[in-house]
PDB file of N, CA and C in Angstrom:
ATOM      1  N   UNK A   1    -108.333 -87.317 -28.433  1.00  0.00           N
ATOM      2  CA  UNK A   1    -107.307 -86.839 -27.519  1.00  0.00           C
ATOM      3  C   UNK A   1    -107.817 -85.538 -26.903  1.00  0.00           C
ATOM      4  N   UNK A   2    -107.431 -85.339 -25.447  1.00  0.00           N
ATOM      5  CA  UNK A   2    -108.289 -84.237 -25.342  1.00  0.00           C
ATOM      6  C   UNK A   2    -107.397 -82.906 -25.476  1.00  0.00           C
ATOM      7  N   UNK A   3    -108.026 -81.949 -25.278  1.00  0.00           N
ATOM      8  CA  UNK A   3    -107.258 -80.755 -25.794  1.00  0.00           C
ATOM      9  C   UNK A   3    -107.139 -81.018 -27.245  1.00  0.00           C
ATOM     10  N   UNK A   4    -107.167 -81.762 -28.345  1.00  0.00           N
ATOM     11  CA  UNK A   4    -107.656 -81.321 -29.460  1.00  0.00           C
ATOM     12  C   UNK A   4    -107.932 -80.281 -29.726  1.00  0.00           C
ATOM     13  N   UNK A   5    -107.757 -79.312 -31.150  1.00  0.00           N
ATOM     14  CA  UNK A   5    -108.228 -78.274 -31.672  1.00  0.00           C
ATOM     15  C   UNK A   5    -109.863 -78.912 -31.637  1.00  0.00           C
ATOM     16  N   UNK A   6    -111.071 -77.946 -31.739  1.00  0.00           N
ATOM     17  CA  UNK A   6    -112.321 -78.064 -32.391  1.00  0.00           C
ATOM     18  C   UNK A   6    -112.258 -77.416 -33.308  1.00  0.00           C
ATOM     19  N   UNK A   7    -113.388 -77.670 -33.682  1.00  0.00           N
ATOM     20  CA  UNK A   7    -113.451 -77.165 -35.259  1.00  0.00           C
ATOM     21  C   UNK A   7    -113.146 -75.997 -35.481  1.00  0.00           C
ATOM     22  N   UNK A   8    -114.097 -74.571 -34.565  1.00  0.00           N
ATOM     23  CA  UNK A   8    -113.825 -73.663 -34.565  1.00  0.00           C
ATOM     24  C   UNK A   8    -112.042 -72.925 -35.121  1.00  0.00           C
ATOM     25  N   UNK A   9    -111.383 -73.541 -33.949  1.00  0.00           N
ATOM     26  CA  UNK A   9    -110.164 -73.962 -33.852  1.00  0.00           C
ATOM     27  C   UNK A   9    -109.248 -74.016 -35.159  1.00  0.00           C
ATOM     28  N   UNK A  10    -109.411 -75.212 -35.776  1.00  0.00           N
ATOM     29  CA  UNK A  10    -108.612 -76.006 -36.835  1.00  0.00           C
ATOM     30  C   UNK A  10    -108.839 -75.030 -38.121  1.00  0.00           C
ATOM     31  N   UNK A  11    -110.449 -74.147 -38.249  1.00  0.00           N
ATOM     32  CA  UNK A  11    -110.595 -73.075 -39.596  1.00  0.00           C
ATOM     33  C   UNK A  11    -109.697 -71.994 -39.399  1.00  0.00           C
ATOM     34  N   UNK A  12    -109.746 -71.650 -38.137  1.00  0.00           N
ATOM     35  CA  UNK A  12    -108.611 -70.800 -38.033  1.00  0.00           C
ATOM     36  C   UNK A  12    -107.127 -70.808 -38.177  1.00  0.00           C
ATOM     37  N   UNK A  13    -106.720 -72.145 -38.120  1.00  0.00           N
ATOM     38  CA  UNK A  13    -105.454 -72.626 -38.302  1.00  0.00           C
ATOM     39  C   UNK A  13    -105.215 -72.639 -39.585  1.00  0.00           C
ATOM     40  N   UNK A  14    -106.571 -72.953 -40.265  1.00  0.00           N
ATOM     41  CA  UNK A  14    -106.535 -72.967 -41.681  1.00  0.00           C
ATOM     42  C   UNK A  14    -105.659 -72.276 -42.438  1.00  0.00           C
ATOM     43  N   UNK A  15    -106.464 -70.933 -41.665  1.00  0.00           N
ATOM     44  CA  UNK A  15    -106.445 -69.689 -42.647  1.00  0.00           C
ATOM     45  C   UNK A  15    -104.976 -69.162 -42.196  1.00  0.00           C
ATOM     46  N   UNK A  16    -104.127 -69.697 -40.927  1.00  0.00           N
ATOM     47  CA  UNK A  16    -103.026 -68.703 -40.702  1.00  0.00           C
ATOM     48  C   UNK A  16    -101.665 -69.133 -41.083  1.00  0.00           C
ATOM     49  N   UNK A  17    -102.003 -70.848 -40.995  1.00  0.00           N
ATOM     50  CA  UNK A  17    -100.810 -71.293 -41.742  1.00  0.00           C
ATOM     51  C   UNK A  17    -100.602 -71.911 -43.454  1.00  0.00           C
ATOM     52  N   UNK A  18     -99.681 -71.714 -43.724  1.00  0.00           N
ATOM     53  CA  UNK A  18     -99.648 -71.933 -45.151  1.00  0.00           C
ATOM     54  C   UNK A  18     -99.930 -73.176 -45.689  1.00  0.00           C
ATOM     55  N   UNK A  19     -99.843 -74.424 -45.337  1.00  0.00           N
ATOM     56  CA  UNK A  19    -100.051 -75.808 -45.499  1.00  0.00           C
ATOM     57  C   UNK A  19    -100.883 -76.391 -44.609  1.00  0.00           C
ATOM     58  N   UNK A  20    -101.435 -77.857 -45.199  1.00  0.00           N
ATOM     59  CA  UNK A  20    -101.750 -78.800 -44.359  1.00  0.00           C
ATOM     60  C   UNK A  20    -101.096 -79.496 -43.311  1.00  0.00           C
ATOM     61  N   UNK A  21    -101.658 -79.431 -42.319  1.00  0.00           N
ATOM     62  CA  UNK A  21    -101.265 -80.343 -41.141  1.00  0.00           C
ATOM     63  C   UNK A  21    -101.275 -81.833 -41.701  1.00  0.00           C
ATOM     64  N   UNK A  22     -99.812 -82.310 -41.266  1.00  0.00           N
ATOM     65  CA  UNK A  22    -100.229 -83.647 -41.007  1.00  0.00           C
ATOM     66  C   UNK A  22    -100.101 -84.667 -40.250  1.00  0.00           C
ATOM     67  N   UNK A  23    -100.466 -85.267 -39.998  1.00  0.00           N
ATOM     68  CA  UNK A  23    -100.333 -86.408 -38.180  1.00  0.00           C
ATOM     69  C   UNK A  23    -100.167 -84.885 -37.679  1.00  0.00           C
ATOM     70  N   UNK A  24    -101.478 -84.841 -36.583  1.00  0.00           N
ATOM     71  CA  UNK A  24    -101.762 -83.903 -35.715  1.00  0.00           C
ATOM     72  C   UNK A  24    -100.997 -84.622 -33.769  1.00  0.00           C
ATOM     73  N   UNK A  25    -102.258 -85.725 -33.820  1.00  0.00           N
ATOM     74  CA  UNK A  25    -102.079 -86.230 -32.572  1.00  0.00           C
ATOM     75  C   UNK A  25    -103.057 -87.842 -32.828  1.00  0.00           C
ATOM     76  N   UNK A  26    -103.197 -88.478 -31.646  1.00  0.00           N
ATOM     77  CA  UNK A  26    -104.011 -89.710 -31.305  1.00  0.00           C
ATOM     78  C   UNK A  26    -103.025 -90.936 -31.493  1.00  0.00           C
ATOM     79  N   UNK A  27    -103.406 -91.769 -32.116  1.00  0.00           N
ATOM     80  CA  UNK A  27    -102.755 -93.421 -31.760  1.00  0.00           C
ATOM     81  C   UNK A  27    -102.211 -93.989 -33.431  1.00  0.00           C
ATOM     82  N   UNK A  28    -100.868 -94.482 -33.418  1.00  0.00           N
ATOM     83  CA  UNK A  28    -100.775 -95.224 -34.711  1.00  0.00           C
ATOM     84  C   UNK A  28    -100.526 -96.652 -34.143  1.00  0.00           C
ATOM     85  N   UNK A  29    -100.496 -97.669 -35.095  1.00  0.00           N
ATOM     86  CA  UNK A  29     -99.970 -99.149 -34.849  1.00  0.00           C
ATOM     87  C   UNK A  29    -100.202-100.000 -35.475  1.00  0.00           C
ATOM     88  N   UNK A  30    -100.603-100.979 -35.160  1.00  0.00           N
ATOM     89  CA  UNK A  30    -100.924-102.254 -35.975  1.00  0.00           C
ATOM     90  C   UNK A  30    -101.834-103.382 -35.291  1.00  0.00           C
ATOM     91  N   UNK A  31    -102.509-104.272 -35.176  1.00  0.00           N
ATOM     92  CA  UNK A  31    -103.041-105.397 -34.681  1.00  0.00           C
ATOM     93  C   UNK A  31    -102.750-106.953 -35.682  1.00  0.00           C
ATOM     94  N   UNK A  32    -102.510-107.210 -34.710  1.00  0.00           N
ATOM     95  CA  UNK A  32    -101.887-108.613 -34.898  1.00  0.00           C
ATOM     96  C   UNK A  32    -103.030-109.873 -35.329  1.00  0.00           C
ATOM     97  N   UNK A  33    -102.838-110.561 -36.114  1.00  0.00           N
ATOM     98  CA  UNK A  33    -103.854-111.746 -36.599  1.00  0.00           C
ATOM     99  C   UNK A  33    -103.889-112.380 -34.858  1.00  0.00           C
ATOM    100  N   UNK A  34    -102.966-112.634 -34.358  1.00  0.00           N
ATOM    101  CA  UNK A  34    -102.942-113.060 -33.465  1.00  0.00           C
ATOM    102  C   UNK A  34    -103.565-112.689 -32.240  1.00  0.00           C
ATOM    103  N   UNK A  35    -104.459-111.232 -32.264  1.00  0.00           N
ATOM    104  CA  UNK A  35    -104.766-110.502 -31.234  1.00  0.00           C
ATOM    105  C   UNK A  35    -103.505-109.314 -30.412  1.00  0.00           C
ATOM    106  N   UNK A  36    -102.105-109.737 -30.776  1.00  0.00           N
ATOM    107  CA  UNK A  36    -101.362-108.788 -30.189  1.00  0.00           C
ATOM    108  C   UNK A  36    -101.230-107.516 -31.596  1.00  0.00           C
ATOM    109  N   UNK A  37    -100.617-106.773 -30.964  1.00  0.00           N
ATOM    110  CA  UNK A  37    -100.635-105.106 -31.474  1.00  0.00           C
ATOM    111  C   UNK A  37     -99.396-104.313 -30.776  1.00  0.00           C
ATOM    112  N   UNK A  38     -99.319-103.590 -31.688  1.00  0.00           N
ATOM    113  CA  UNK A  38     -98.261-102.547 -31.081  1.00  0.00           C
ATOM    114  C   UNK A  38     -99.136-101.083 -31.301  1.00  0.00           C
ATOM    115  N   UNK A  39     -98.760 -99.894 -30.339  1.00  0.00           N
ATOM    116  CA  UNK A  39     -99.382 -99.323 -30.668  1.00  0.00           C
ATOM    117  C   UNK A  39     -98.186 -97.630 -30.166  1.00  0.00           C
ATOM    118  N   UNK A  40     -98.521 -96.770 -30.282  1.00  0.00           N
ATOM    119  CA  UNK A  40     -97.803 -95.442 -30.245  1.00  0.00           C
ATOM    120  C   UNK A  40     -98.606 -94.454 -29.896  1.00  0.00           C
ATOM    121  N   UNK A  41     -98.608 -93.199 -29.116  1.00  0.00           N
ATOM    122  CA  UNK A  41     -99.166 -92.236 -28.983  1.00  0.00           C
ATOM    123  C   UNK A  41     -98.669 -91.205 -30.099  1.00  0.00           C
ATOM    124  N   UNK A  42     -98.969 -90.528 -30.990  1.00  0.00           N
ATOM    125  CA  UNK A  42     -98.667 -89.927 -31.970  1.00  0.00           C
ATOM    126  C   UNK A  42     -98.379 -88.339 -31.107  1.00  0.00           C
ATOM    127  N   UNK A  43     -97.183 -87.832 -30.814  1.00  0.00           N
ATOM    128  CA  UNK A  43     -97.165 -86.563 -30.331  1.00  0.00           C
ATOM    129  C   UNK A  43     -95.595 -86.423 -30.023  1.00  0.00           C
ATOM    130  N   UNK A  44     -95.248 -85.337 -30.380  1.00  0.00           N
ATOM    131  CA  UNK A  44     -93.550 -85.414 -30.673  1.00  0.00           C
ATOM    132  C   UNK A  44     -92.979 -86.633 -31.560  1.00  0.00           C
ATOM    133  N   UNK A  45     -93.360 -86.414 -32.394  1.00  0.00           N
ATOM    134  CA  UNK A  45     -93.088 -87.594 -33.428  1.00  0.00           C
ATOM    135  C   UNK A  45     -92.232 -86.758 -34.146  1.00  0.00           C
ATOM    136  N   UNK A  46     -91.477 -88.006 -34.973  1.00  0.00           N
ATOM    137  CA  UNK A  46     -90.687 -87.705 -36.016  1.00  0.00           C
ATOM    138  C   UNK A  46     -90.742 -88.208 -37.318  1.00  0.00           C
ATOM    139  N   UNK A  47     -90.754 -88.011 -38.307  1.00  0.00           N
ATOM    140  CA  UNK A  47     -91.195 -88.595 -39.482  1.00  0.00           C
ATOM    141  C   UNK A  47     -89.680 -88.550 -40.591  1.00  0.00           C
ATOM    142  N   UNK A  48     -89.738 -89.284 -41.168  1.00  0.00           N
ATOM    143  CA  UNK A  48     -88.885 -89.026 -41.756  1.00  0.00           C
ATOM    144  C   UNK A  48     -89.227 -89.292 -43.995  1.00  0.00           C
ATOM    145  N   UNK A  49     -89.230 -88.761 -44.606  1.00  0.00           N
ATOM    146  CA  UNK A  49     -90.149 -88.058 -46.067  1.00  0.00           C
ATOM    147  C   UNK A  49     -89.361 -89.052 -47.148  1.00  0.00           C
ATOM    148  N   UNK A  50     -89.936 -90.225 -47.684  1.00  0.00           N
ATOM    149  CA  UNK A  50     -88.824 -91.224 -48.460  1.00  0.00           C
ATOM    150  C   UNK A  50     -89.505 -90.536 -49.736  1.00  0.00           C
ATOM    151  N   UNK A  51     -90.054 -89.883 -50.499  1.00  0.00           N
ATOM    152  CA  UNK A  51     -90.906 -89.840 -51.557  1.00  0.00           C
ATOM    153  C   UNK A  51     -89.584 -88.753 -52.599  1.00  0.00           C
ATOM    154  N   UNK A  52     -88.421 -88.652 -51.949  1.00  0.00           N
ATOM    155  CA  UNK A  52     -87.546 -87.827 -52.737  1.00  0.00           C
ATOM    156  C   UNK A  52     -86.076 -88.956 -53.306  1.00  0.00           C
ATOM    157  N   UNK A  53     -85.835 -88.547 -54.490  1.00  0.00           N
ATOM    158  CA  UNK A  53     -84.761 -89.963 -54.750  1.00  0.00           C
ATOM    159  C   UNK A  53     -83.540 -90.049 -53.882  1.00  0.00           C
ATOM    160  N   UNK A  54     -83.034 -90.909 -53.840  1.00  0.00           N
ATOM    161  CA  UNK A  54     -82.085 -91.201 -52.993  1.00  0.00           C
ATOM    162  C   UNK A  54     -80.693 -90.321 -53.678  1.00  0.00           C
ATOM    163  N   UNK A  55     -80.633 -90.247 -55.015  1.00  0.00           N
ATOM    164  CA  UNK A  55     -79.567 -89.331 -55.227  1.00  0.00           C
ATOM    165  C   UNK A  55     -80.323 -88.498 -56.680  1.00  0.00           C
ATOM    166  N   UNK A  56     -79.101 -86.772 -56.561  1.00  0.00           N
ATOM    167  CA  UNK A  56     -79.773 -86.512 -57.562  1.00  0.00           C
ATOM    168  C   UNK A  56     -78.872 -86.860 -58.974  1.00  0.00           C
ATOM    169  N   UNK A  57     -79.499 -86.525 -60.314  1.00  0.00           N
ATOM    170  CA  UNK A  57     -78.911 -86.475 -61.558  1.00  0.00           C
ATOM    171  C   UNK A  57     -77.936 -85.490 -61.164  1.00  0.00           C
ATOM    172  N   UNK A  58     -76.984 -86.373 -62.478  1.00  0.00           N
ATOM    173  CA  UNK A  58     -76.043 -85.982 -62.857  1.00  0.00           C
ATOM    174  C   UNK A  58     -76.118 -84.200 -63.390  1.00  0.00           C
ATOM    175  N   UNK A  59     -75.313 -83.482 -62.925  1.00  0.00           N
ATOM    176  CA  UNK A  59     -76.005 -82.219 -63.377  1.00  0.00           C
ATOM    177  C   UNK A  59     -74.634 -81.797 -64.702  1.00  0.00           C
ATOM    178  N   UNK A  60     -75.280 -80.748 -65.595  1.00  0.00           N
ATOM    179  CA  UNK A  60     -74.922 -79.939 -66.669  1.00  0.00           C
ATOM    180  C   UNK A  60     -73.467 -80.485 -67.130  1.00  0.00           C
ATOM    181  N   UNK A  61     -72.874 -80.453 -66.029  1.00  0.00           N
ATOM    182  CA  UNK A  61     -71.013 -80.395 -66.222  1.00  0.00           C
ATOM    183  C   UNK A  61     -70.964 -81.835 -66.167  1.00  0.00           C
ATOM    184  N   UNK A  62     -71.724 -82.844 -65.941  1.00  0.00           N
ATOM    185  CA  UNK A  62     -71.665 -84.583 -65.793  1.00  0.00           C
ATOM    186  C   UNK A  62     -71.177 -84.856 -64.698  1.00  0.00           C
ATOM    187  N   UNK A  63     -70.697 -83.452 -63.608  1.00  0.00           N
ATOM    188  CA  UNK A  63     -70.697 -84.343 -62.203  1.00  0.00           C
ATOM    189  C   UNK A  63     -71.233 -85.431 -62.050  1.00  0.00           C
ATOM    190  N   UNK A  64     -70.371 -86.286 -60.946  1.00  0.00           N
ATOM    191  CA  UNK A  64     -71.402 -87.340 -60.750  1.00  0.00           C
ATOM    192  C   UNK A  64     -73.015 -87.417 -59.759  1.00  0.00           C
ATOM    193  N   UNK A  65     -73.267 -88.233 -59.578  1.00  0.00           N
ATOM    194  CA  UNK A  65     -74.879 -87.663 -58.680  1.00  0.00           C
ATOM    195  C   UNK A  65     -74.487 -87.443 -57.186  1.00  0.00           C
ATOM    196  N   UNK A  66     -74.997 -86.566 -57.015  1.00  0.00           N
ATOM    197  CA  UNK A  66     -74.924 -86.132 -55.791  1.00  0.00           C
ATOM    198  C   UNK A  66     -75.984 -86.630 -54.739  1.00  0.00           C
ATOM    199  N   UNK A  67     -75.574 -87.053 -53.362  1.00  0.00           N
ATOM    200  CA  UNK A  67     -76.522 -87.327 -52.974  1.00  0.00           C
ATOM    201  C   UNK A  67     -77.866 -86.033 -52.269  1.00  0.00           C
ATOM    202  N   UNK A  68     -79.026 -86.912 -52.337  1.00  0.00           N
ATOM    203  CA  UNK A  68     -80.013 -86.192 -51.702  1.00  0.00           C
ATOM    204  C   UNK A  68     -79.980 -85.393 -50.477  1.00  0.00           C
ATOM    205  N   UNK A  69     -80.533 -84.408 -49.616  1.00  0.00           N
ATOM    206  CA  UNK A  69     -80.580 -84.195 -48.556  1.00  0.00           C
ATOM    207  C   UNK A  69     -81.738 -85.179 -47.570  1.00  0.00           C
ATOM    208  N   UNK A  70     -81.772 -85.580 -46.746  1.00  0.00           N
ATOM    209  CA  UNK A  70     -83.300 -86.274 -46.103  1.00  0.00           C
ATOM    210  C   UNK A  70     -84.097 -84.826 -45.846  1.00  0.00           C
ATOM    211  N   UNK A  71     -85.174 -85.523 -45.747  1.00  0.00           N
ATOM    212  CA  UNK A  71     -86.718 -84.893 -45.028  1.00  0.00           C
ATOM    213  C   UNK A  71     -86.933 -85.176 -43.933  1.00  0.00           C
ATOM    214  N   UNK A  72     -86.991 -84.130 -42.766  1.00  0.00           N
ATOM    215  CA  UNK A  72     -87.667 -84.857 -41.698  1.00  0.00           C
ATOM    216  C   UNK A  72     -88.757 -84.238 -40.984  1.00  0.00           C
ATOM    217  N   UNK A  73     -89.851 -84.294 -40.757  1.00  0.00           N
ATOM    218  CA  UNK A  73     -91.232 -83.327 -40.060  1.00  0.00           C
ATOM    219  C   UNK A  73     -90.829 -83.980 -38.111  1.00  0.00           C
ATOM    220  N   UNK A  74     -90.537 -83.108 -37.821  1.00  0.00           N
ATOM    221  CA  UNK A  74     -90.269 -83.050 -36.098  1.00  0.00           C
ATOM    222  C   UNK A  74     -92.062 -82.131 -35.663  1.00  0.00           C
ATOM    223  N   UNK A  75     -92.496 -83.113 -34.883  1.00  0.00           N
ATOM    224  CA  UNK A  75     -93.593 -81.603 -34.614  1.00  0.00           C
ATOM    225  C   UNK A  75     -94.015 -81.809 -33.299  1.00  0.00           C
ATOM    226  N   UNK A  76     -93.967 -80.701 -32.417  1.00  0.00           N
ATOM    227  CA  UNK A  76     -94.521 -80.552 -31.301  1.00  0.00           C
ATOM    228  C   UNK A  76     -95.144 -79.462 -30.656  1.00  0.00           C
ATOM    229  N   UNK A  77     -96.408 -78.772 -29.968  1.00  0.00           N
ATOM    230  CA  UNK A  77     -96.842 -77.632 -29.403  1.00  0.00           C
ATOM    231  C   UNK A  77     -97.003 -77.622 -28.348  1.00  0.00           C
ATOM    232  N   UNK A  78     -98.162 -76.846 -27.702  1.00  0.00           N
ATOM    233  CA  UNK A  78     -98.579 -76.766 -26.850  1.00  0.00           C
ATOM    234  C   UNK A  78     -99.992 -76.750 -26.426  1.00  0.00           C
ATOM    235  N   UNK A  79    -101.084 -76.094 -25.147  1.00  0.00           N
ATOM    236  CA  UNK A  79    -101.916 -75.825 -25.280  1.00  0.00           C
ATOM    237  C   UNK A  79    -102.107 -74.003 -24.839  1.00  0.00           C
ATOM    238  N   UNK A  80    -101.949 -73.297 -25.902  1.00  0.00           N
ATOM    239  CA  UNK A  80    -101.853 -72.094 -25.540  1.00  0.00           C
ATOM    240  C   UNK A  80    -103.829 -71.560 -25.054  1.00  0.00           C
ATOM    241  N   UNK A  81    -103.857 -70.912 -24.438  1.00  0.00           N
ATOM    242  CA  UNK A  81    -104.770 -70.418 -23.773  1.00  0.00           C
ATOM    243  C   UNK A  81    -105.100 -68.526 -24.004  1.00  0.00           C
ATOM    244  N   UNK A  82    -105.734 -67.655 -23.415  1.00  0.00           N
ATOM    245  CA  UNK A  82    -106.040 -66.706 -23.338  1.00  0.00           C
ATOM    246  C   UNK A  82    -104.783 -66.202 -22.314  1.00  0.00           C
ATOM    247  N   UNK A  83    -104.465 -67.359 -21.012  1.00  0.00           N
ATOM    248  CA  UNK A  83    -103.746 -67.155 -20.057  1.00  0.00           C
ATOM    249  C   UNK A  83    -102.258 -67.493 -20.120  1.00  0.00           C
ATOM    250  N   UNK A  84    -102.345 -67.738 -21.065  1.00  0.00           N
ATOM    251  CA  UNK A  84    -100.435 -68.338 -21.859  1.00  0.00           C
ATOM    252  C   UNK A  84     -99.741 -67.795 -21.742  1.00  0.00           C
ATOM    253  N   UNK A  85     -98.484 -67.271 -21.105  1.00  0.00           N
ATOM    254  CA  UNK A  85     -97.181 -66.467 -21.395  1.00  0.00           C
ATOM    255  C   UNK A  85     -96.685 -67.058 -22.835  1.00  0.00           C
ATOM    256  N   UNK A  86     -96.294 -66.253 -23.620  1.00  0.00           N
ATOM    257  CA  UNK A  86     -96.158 -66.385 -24.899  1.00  0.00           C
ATOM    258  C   UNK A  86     -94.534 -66.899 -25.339  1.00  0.00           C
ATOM    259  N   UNK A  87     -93.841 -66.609 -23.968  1.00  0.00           N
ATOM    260  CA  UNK A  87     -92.467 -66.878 -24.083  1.00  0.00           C
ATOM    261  C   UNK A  87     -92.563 -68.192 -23.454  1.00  0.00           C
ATOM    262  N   UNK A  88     -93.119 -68.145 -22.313  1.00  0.00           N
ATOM    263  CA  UNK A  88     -92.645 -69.449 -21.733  1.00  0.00           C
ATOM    264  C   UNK A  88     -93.449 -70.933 -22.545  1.00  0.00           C
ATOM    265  N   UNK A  89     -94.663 -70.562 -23.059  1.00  0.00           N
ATOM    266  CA  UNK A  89     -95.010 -71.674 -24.108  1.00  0.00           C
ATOM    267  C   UNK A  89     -93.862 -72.085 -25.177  1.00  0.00           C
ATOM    268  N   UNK A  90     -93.342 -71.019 -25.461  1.00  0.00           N
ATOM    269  CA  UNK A  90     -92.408 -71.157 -26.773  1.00  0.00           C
ATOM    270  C   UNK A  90     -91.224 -72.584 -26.418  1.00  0.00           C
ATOM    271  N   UNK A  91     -90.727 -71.733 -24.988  1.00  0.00           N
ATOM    272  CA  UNK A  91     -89.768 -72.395 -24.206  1.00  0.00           C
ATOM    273  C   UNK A  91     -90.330 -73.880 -23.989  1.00  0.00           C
ATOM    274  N   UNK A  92     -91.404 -74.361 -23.156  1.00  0.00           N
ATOM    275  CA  UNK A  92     -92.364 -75.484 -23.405  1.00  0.00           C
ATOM    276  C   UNK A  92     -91.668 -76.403 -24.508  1.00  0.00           C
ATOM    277  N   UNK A  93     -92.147 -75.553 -25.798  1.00  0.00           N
ATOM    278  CA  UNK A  93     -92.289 -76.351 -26.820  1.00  0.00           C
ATOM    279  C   UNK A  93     -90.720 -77.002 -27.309  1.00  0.00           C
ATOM    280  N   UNK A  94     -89.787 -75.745 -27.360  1.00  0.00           N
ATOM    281  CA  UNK A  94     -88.268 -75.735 -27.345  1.00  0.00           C
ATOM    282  C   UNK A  94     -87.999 -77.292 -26.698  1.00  0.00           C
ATOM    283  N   UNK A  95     -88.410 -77.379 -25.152  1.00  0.00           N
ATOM    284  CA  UNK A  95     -87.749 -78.250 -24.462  1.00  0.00           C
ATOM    285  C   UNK A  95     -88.678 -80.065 -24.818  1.00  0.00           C
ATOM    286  N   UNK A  96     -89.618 -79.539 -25.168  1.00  0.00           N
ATOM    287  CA  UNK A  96     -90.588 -81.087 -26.268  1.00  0.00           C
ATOM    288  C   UNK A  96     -89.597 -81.503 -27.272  1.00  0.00           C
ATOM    289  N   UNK A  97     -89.048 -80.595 -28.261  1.00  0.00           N
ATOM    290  CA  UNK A  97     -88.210 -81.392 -29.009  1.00  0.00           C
ATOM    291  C   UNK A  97     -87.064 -81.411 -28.789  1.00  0.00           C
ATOM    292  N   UNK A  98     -86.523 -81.044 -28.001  1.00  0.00           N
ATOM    293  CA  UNK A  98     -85.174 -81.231 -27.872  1.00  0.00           C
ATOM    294  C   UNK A  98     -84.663 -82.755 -27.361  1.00  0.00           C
ATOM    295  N   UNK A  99     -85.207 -83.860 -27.052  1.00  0.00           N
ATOM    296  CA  UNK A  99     -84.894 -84.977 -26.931  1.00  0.00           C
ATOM    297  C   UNK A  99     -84.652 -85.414 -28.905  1.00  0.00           C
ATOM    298  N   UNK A 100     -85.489 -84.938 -29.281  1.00  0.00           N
ATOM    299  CA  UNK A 100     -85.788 -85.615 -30.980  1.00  0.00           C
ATOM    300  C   UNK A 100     -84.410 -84.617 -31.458  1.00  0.00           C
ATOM    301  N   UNK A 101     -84.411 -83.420 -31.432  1.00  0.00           N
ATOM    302  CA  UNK A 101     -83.473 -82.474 -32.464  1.00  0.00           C
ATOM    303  C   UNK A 101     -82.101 -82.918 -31.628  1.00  0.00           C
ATOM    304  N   UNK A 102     -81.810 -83.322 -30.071  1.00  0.00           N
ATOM    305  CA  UNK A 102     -80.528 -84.034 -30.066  1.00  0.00           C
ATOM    306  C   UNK A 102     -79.913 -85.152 -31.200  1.00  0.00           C
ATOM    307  N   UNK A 103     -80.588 -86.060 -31.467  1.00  0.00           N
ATOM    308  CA  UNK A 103     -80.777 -87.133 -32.466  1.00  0.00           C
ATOM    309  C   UNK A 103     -79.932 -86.495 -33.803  1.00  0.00           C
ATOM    310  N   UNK A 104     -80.490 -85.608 -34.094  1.00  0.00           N
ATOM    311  CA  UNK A 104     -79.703 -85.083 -35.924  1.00  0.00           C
ATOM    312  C   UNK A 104     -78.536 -83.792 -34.909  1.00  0.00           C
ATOM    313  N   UNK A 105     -77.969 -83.895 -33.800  1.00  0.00           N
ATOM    314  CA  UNK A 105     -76.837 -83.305 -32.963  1.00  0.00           C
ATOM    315  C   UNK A 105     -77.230 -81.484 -33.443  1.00  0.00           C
ATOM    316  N   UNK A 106     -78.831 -81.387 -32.847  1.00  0.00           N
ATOM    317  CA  UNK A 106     -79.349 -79.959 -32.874  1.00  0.00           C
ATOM    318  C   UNK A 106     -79.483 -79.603 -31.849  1.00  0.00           C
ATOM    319  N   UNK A 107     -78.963 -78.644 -30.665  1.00  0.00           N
ATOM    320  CA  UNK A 107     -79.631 -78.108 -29.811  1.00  0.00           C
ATOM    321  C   UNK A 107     -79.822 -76.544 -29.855  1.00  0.00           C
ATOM    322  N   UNK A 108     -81.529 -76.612 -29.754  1.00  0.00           N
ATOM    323  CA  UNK A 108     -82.001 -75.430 -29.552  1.00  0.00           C
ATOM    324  C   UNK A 108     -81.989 -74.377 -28.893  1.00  0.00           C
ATOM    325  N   UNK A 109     -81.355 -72.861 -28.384  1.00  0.00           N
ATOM    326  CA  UNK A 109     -81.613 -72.430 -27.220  1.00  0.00           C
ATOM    327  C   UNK A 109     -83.169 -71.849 -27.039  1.00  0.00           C
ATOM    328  N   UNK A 110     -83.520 -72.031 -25.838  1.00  0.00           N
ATOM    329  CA  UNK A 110     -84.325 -71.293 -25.202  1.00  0.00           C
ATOM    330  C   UNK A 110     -84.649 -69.947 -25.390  1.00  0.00           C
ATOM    331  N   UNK A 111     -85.656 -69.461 -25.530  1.00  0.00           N
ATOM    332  CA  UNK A 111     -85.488 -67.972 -25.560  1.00  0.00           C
ATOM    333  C   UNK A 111     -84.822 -67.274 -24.185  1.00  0.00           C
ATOM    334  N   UNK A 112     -84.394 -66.202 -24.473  1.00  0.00           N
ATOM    335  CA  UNK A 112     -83.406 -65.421 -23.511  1.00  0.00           C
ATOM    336  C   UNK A 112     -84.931 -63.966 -22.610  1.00  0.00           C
TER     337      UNK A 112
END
């Protein structure tokens, strides 16, 4: 994909954010025995994290289980530059997810 981080790039990302990236950008899907396929551009995606139980234990007092909260990774940027306004990228990015954060009835403002 172009505009990709390079390497240079991605060590530095390393070092500034606290975790691993994951699904950055490029193509997900499937191919078909048949020759057909579906396929997706991976960018403003939404993910949603099943690896947590669906409800929790019963806690101390024998409440009953409560349910879980969901997980969800929303991710979208930009291509910031040397020449970037730092607000209006932000704003950029604001208005990338705001089709997805409508969905869970989130709207973001803009910076002022």
């Amino acid at each position: 994909m172009t505009g990709a981080p390079k390497k240079r790039s991605v060590e530095i990302l390393q070092q500034l954010e606290d975790g691993e990236r994951e699904v950055y950008s490029g193509v997900f899907g499937y191919l078909c025995v048949s020759g057909g396929g579906d396929w997706s551009v991976t960018i403003r995606s939404c993910f949603k994290h099943d690896d947590s139980p669906l409800a929790e234990p019963p806690d101390s007092d024998n409440n009953p289980c409560q349910p879980s909260t969901e997980e969800w990774c929303i991710g979208a940027g930009g291509a910031i530059t040397a020449l970037s306004d730092p607000e209006a990228e932000w704003d950029e990015m604001i208005l990338k997810l705001q089709s997805v954060l409508k969905s869970f009835g989130i709207t973001p403002p803009l910076s002022s």
